[in-house]
PDB file of N, CA and C in Angstrom:
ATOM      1  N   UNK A   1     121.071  63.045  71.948  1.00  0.00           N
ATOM      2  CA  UNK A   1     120.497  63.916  70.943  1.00  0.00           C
ATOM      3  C   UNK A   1     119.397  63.165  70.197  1.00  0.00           C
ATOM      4  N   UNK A   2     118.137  63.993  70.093  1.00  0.00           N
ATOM      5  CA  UNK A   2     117.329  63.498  69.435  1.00  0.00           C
ATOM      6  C   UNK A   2     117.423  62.901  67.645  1.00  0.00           C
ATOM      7  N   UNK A   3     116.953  61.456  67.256  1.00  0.00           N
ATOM      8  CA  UNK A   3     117.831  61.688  66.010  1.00  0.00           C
ATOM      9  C   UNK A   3     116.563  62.686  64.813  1.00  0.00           C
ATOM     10  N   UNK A   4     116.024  63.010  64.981  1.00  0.00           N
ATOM     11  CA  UNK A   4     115.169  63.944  64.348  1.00  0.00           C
ATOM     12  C   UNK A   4     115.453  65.128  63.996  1.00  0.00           C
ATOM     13  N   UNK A   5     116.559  65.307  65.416  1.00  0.00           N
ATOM     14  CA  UNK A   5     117.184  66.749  65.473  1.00  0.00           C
ATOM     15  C   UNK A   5     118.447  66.544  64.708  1.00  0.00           C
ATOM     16  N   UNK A   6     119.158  65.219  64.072  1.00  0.00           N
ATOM     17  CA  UNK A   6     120.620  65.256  63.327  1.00  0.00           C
ATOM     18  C   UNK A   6     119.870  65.422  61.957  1.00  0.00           C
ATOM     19  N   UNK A   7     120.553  66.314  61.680  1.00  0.00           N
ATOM     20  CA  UNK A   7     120.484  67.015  60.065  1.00  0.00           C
ATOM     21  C   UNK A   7     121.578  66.528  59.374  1.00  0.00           C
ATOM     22  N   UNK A   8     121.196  65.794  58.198  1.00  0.00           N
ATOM     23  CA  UNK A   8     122.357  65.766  57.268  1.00  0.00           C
ATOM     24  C   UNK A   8     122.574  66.374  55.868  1.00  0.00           C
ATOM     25  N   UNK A   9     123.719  67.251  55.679  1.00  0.00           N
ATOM     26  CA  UNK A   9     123.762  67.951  54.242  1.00  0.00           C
ATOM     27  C   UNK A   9     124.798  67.461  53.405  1.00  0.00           C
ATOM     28  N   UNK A  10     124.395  67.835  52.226  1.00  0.00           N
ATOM     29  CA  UNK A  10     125.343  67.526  51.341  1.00  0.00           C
ATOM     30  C   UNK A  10     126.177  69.058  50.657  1.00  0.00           C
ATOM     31  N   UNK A  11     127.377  68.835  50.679  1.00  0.00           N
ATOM     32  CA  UNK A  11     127.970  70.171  50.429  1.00  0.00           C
ATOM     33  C   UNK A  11     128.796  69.911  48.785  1.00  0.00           C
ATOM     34  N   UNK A  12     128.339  70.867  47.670  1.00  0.00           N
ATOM     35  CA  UNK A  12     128.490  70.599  46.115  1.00  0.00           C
ATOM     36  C   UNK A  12     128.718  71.643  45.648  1.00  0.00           C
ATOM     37  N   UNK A  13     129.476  71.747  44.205  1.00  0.00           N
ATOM     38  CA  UNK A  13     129.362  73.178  43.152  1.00  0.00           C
ATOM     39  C   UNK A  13     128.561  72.866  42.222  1.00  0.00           C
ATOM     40  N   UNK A  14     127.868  73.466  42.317  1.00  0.00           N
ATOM     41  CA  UNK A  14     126.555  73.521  41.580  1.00  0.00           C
ATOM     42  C   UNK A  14     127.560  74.002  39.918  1.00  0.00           C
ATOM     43  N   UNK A  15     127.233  73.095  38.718  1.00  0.00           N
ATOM     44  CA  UNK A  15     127.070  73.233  37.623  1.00  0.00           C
ATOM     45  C   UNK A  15     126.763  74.586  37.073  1.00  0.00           C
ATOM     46  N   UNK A  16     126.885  75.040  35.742  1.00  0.00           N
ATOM     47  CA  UNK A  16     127.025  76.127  35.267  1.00  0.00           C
ATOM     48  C   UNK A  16     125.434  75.872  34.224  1.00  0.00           C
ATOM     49  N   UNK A  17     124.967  77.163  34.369  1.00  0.00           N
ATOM     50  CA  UNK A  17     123.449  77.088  33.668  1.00  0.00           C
ATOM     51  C   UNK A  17     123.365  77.280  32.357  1.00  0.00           C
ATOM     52  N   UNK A  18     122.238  76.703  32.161  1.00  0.00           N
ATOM     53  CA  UNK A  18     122.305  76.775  30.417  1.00  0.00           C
ATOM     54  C   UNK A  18     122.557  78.470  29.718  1.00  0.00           C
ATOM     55  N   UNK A  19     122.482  79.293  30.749  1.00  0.00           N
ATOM     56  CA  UNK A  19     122.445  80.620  30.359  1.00  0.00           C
ATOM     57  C   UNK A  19     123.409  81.039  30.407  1.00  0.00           C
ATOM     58  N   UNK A  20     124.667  80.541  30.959  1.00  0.00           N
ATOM     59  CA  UNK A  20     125.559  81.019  31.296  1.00  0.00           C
ATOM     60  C   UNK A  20     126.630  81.091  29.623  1.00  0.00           C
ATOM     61  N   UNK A  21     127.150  81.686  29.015  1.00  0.00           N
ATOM     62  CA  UNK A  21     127.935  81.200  27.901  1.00  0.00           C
ATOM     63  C   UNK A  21     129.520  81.072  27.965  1.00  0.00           C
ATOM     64  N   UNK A  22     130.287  82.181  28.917  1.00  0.00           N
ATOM     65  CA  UNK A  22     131.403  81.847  29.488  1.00  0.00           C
ATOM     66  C   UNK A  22     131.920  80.653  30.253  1.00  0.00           C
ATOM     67  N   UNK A  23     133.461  80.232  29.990  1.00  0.00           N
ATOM     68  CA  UNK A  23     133.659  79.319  30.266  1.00  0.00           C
ATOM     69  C   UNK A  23     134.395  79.201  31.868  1.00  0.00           C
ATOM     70  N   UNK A  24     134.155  80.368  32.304  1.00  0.00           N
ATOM     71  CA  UNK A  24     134.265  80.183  33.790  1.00  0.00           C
ATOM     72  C   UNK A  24     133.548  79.624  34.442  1.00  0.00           C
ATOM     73  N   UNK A  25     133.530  78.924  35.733  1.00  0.00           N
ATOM     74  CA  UNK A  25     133.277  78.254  36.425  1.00  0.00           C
ATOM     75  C   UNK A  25     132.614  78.747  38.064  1.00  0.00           C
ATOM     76  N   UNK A  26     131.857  78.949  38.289  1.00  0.00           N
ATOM     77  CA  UNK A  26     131.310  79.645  39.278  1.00  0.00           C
ATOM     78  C   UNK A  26     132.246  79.219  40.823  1.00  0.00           C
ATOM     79  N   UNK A  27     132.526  79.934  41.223  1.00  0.00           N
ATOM     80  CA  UNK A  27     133.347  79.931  42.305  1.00  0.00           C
ATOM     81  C   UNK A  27     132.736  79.902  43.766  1.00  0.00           C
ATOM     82  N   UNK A  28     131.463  79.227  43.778  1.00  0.00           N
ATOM     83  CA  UNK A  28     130.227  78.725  45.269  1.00  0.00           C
ATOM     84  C   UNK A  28     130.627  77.549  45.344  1.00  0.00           C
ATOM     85  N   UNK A  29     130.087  77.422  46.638  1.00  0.00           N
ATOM     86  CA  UNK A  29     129.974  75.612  46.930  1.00  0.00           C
ATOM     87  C   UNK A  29     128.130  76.029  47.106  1.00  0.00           C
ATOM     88  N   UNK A  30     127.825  74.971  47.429  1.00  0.00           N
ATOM     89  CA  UNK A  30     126.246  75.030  47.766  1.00  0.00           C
ATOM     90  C   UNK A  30     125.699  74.263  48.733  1.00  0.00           C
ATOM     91  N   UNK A  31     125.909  74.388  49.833  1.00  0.00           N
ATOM     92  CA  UNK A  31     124.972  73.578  50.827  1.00  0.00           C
ATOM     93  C   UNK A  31     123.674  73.253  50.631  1.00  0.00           C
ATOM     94  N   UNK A  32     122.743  72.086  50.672  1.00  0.00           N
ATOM     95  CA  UNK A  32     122.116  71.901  50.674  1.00  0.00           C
ATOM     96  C   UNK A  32     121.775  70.733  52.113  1.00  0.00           C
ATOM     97  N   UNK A  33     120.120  70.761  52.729  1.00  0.00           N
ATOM     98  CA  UNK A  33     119.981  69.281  53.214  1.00  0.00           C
ATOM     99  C   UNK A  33     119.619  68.110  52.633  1.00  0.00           C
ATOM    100  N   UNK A  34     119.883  66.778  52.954  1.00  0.00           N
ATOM    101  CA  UNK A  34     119.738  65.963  52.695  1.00  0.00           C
ATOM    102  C   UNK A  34     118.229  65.452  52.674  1.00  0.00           C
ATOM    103  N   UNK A  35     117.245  65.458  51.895  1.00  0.00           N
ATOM    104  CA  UNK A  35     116.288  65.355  51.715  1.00  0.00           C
ATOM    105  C   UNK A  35     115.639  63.356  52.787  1.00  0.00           C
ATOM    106  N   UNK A  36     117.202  62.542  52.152  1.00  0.00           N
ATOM    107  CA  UNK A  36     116.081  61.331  51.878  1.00  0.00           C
ATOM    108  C   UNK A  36     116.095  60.456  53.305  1.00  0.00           C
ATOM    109  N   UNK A  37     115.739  61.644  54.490  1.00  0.00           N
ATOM    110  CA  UNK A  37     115.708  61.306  55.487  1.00  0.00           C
ATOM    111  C   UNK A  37     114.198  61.892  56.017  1.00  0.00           C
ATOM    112  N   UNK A  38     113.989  63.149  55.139  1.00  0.00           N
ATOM    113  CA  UNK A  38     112.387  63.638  55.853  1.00  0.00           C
ATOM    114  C   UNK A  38     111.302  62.930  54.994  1.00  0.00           C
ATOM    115  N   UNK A  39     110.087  63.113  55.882  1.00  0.00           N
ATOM    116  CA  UNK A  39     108.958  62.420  55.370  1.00  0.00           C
ATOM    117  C   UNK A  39     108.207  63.576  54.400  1.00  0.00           C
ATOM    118  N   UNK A  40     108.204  62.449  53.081  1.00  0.00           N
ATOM    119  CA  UNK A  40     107.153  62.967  52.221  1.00  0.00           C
ATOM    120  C   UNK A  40     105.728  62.479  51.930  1.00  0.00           C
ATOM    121  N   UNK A  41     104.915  62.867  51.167  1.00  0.00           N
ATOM    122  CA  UNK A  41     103.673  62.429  50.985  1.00  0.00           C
ATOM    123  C   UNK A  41     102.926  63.022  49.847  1.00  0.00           C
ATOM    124  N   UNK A  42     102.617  62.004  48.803  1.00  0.00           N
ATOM    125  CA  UNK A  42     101.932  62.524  47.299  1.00  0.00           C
ATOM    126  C   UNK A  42     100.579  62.902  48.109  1.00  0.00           C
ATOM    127  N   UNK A  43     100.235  64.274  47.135  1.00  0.00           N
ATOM    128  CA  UNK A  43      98.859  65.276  47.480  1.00  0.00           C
ATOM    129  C   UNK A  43      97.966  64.229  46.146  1.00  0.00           C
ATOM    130  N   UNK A  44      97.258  63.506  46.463  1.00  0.00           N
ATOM    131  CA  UNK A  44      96.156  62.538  46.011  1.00  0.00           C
ATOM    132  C   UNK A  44      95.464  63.632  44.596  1.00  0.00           C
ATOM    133  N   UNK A  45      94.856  65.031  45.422  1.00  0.00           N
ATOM    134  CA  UNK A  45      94.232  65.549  43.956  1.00  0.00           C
ATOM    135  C   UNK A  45      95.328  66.005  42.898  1.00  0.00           C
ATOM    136  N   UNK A  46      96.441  66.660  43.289  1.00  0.00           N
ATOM    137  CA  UNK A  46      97.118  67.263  42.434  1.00  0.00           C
ATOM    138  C   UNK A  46      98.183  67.101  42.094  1.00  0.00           C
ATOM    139  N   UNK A  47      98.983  65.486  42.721  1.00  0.00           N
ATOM    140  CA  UNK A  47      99.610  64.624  42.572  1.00  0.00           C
ATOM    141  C   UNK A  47     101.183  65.177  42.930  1.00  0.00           C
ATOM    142  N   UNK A  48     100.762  66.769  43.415  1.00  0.00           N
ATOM    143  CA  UNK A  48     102.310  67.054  43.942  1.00  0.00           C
ATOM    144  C   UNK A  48     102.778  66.541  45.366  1.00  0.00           C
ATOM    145  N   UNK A  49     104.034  66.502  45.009  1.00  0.00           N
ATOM    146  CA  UNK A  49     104.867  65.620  46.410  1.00  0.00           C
ATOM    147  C   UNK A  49     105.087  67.052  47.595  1.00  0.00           C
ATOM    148  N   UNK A  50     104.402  66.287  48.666  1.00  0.00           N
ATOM    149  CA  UNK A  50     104.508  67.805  49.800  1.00  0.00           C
ATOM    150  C   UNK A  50     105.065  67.133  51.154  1.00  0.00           C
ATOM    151  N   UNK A  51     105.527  68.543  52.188  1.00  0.00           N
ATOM    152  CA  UNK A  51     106.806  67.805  52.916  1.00  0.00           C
ATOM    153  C   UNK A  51     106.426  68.500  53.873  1.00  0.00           C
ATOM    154  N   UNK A  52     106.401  68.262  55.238  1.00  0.00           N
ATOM    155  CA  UNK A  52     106.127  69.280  56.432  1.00  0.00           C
ATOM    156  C   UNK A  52     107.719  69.475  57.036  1.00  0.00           C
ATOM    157  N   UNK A  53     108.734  69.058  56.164  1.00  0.00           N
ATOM    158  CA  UNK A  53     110.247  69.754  56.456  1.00  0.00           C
ATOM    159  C   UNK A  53     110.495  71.104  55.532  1.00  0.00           C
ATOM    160  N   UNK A  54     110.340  71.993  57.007  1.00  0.00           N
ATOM    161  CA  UNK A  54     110.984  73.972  56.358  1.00  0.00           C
ATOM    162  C   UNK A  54     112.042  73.853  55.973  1.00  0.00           C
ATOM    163  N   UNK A  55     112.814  73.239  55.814  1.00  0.00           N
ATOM    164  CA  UNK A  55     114.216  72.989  55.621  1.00  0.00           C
ATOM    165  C   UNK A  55     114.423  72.441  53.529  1.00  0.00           C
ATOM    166  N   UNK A  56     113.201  72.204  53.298  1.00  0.00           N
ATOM    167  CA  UNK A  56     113.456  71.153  52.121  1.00  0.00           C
ATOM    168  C   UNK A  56     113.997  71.878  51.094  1.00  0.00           C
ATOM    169  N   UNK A  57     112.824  73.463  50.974  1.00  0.00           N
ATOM    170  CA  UNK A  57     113.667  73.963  49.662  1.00  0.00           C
ATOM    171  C   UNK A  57     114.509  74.871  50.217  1.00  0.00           C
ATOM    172  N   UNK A  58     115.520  75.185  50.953  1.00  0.00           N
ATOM    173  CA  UNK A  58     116.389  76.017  51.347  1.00  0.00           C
ATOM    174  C   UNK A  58     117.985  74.975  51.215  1.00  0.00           C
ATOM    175  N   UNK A  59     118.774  76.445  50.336  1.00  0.00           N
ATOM    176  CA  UNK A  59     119.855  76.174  49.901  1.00  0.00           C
ATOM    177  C   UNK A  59     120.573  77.465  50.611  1.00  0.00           C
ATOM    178  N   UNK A  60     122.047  76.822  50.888  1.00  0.00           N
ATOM    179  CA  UNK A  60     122.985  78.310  50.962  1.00  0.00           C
ATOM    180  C   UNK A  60     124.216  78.451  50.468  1.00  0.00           C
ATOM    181  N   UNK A  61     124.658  78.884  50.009  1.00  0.00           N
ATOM    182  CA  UNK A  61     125.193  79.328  49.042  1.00  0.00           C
ATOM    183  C   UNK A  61     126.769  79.891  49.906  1.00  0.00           C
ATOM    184  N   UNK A  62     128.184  79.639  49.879  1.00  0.00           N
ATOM    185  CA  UNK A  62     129.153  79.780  50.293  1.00  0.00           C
ATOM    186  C   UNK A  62     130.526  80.177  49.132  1.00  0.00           C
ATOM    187  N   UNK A  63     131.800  80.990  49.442  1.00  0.00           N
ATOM    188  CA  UNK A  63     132.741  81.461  48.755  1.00  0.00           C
ATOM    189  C   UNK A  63     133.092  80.562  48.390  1.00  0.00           C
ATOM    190  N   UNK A  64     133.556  79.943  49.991  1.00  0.00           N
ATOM    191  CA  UNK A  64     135.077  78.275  49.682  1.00  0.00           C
ATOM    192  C   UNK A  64     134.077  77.327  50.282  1.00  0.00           C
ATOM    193  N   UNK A  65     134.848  75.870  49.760  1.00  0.00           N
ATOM    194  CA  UNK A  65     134.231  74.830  50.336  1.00  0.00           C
ATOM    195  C   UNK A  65     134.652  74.364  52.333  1.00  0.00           C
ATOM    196  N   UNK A  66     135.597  75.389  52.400  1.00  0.00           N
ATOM    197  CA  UNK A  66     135.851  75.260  53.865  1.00  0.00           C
ATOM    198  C   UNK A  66     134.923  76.110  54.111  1.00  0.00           C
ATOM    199  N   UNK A  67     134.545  77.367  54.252  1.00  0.00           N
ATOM    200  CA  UNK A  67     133.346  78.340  54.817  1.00  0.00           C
ATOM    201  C   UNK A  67     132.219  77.445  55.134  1.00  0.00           C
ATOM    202  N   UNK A  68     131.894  76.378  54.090  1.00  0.00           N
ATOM    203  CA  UNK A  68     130.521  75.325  54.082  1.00  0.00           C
ATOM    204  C   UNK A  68     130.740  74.445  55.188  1.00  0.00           C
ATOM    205  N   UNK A  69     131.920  73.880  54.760  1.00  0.00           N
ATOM    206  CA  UNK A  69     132.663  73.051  55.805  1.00  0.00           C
ATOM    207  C   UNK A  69     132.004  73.703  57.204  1.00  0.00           C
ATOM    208  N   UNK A  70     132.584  74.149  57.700  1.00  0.00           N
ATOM    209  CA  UNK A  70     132.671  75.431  58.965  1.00  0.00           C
ATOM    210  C   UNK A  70     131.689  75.376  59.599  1.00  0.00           C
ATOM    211  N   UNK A  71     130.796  75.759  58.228  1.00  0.00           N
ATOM    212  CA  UNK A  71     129.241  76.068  59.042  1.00  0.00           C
ATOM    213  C   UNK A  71     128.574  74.842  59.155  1.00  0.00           C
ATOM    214  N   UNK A  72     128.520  73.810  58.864  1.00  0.00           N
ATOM    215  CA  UNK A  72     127.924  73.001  59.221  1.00  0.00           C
ATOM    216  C   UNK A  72     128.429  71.934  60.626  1.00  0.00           C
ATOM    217  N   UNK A  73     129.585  72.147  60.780  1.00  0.00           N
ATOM    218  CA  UNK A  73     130.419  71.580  61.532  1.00  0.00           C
ATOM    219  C   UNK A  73     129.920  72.256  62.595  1.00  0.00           C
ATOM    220  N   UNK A  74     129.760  74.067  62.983  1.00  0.00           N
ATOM    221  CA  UNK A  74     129.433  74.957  63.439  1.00  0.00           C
ATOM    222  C   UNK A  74     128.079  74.303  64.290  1.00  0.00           C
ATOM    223  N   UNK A  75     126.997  73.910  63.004  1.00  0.00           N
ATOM    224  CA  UNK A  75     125.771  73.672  63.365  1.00  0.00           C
ATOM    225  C   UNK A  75     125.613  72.403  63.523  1.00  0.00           C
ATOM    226  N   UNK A  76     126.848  71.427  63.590  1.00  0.00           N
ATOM    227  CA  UNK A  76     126.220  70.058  64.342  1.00  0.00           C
ATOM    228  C   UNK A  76     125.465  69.094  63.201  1.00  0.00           C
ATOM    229  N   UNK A  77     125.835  69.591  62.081  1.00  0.00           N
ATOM    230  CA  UNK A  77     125.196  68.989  60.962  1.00  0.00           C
ATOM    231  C   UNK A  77     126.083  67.766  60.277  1.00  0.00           C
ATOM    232  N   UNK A  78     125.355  66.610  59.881  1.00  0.00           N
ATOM    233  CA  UNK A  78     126.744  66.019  59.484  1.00  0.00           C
ATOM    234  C   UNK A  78     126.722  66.000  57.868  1.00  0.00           C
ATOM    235  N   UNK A  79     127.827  65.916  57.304  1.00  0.00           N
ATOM    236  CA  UNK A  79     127.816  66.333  55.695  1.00  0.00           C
ATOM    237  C   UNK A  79     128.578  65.601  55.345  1.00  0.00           C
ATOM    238  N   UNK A  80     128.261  65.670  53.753  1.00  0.00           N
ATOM    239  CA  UNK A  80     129.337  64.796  53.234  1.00  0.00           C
ATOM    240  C   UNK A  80     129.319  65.729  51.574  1.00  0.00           C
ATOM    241  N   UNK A  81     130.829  65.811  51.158  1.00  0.00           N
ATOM    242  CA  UNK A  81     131.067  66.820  49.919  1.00  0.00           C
ATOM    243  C   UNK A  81     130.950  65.786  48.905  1.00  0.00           C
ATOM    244  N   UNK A  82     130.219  66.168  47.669  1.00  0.00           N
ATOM    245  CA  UNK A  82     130.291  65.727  46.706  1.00  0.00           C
ATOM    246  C   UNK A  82     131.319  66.117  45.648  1.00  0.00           C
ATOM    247  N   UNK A  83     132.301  65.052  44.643  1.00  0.00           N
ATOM    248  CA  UNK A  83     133.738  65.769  43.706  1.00  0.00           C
ATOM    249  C   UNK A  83     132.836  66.878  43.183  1.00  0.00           C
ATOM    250  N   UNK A  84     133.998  67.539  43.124  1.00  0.00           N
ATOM    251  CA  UNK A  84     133.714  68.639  42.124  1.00  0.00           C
ATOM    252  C   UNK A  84     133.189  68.468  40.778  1.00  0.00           C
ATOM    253  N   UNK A  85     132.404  69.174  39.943  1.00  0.00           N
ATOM    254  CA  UNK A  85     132.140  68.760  38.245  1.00  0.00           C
ATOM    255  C   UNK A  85     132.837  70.114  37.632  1.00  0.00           C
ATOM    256  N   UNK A  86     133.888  70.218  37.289  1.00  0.00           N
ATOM    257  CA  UNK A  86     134.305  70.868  36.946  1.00  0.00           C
ATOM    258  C   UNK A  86     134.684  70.734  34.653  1.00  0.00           C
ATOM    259  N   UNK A  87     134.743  72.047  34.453  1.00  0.00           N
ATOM    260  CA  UNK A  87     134.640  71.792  33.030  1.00  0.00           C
ATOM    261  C   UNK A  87     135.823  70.560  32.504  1.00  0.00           C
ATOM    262  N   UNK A  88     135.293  70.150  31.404  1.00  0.00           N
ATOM    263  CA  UNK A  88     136.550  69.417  30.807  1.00  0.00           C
ATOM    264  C   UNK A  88     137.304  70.018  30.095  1.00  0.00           C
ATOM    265  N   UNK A  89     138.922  69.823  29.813  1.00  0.00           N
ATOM    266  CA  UNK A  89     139.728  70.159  28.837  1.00  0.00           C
ATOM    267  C   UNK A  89     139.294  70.025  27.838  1.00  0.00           C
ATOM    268  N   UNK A  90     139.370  70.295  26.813  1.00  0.00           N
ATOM    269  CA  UNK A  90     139.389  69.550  25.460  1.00  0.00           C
ATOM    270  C   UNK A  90     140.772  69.990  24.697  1.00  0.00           C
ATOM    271  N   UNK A  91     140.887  69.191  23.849  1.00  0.00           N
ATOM    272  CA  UNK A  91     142.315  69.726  22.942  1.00  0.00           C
ATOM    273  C   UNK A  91     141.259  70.580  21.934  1.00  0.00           C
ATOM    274  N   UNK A  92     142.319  71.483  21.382  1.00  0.00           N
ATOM    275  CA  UNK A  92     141.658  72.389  20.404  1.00  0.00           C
ATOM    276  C   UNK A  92     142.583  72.128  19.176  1.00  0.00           C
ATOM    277  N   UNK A  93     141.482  71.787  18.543  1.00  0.00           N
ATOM    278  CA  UNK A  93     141.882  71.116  17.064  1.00  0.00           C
ATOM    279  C   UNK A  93     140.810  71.817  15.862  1.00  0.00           C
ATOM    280  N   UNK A  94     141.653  72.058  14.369  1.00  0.00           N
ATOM    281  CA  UNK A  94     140.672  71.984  13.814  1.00  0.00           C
ATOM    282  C   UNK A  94     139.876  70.856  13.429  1.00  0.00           C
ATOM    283  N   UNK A  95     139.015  71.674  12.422  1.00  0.00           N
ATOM    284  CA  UNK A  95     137.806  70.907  11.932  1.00  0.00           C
ATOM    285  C   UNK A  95     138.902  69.772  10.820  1.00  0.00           C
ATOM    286  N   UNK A  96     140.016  69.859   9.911  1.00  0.00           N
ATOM    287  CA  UNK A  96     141.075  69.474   9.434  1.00  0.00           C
ATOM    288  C   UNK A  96     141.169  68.262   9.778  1.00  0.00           C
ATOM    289  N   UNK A  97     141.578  68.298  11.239  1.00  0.00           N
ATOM    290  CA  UNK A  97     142.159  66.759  11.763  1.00  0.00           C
ATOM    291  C   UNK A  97     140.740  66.249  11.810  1.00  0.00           C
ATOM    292  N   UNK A  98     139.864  66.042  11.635  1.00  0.00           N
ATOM    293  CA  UNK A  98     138.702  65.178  11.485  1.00  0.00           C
ATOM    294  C   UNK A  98     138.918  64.077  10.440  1.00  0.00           C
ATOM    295  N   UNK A  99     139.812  64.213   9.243  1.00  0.00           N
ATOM    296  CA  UNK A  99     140.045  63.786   8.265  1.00  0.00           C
ATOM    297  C   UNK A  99     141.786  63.317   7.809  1.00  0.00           C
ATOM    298  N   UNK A 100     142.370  63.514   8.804  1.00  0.00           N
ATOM    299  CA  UNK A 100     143.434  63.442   9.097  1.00  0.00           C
ATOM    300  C   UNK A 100     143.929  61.698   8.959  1.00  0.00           C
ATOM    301  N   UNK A 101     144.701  61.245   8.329  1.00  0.00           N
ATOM    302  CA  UNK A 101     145.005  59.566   8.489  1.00  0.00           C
ATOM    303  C   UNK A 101     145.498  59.008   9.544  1.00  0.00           C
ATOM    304  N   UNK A 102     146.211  59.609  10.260  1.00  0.00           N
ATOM    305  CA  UNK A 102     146.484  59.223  11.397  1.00  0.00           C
ATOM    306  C   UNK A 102     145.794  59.290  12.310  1.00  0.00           C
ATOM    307  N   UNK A 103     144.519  60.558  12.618  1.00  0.00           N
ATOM    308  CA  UNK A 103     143.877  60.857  13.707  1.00  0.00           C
ATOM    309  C   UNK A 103     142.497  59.425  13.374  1.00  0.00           C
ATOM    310  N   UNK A 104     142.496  59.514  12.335  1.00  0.00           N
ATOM    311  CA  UNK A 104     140.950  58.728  11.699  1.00  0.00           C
ATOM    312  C   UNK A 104     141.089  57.041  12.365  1.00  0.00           C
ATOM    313  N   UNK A 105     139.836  56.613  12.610  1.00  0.00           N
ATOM    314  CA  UNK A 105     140.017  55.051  12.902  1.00  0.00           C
ATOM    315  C   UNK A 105     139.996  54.248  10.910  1.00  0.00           C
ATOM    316  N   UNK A 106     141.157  53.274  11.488  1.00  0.00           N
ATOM    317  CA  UNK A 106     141.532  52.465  10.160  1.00  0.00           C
ATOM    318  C   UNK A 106     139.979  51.692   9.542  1.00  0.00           C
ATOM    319  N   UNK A 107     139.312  51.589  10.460  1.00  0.00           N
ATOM    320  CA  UNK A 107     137.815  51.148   9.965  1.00  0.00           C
ATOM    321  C   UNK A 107     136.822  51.771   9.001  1.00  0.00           C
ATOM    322  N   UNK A 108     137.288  53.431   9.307  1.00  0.00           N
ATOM    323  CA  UNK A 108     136.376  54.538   8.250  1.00  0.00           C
ATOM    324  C   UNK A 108     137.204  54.451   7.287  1.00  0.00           C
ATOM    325  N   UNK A 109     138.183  54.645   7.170  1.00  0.00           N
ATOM    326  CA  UNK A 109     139.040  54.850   5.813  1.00  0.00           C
ATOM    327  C   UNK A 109     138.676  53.864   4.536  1.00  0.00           C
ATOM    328  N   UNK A 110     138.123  54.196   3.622  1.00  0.00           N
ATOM    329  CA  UNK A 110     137.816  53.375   2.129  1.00  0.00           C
ATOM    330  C   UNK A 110     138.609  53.580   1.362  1.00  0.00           C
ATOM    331  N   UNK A 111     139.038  52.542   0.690  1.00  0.00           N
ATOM    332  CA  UNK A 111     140.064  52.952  -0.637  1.00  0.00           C
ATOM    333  C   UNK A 111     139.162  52.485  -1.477  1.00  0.00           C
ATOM    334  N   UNK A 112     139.387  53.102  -2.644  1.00  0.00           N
ATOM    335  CA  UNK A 112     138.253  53.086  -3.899  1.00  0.00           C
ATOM    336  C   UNK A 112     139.587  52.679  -4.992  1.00  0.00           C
ATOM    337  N   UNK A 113     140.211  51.574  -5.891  1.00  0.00           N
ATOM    338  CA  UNK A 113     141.055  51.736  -6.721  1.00  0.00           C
ATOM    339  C   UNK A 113     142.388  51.534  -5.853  1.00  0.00           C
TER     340      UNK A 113
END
């Protein structure tokens, strides 16, 4: 096999957009290719970076991360999944325990008297 012809992708869940305000979590994986194998080249007048790979800005978009799986396996592509970024917990506390003696570090605390 030609190695020109091995494609490599990276398979990810794309992050939640600044627009988004709910705290659900989008339920895609996102295929993408691996860019830092095709040749690029800065355009001298207008200093944008240009690529003679059709492949560069194309993304696809999948339910489960096995479907992604699948298809690339399908197409001979080799991939590799990036962890998930999924939201963090947080404890839910009030604004209260900010000031709390026990929660507080012994370093802020001033006694006056």
């Amino acid at each position: 096999m030609n190695k020109d012809l091995v494609r490599s992708v990276r398979i990810f869940r794309p992050t939640r957009t600044t627009m988004q305000a709910g705290a659900r979590h989008p339920e895609i994986w996102r295929l993408e290719w691996d860019l830092s194998c095709s040749h690029h080249w800065m355009n001298p007048i207008m200093g944008w970076t240009s690529s003679g790979d059709p492949l560069q800005a194309i993304h696809l978009s999948f339910p489960s991360l096995k479907s992604a799986i699948r298809f690339a396996e399908k197409q001979g592509y080799s991939y590799h999944v990036e962890p998930d970024s999924t939201l963090t917990k947080f404890a839910v506390k009030s604004y209260a325990d900010n000031y709390r003696a026990e929660t507080m570090n012994p370093s802020k605390i001033s006694h006056t008297k």
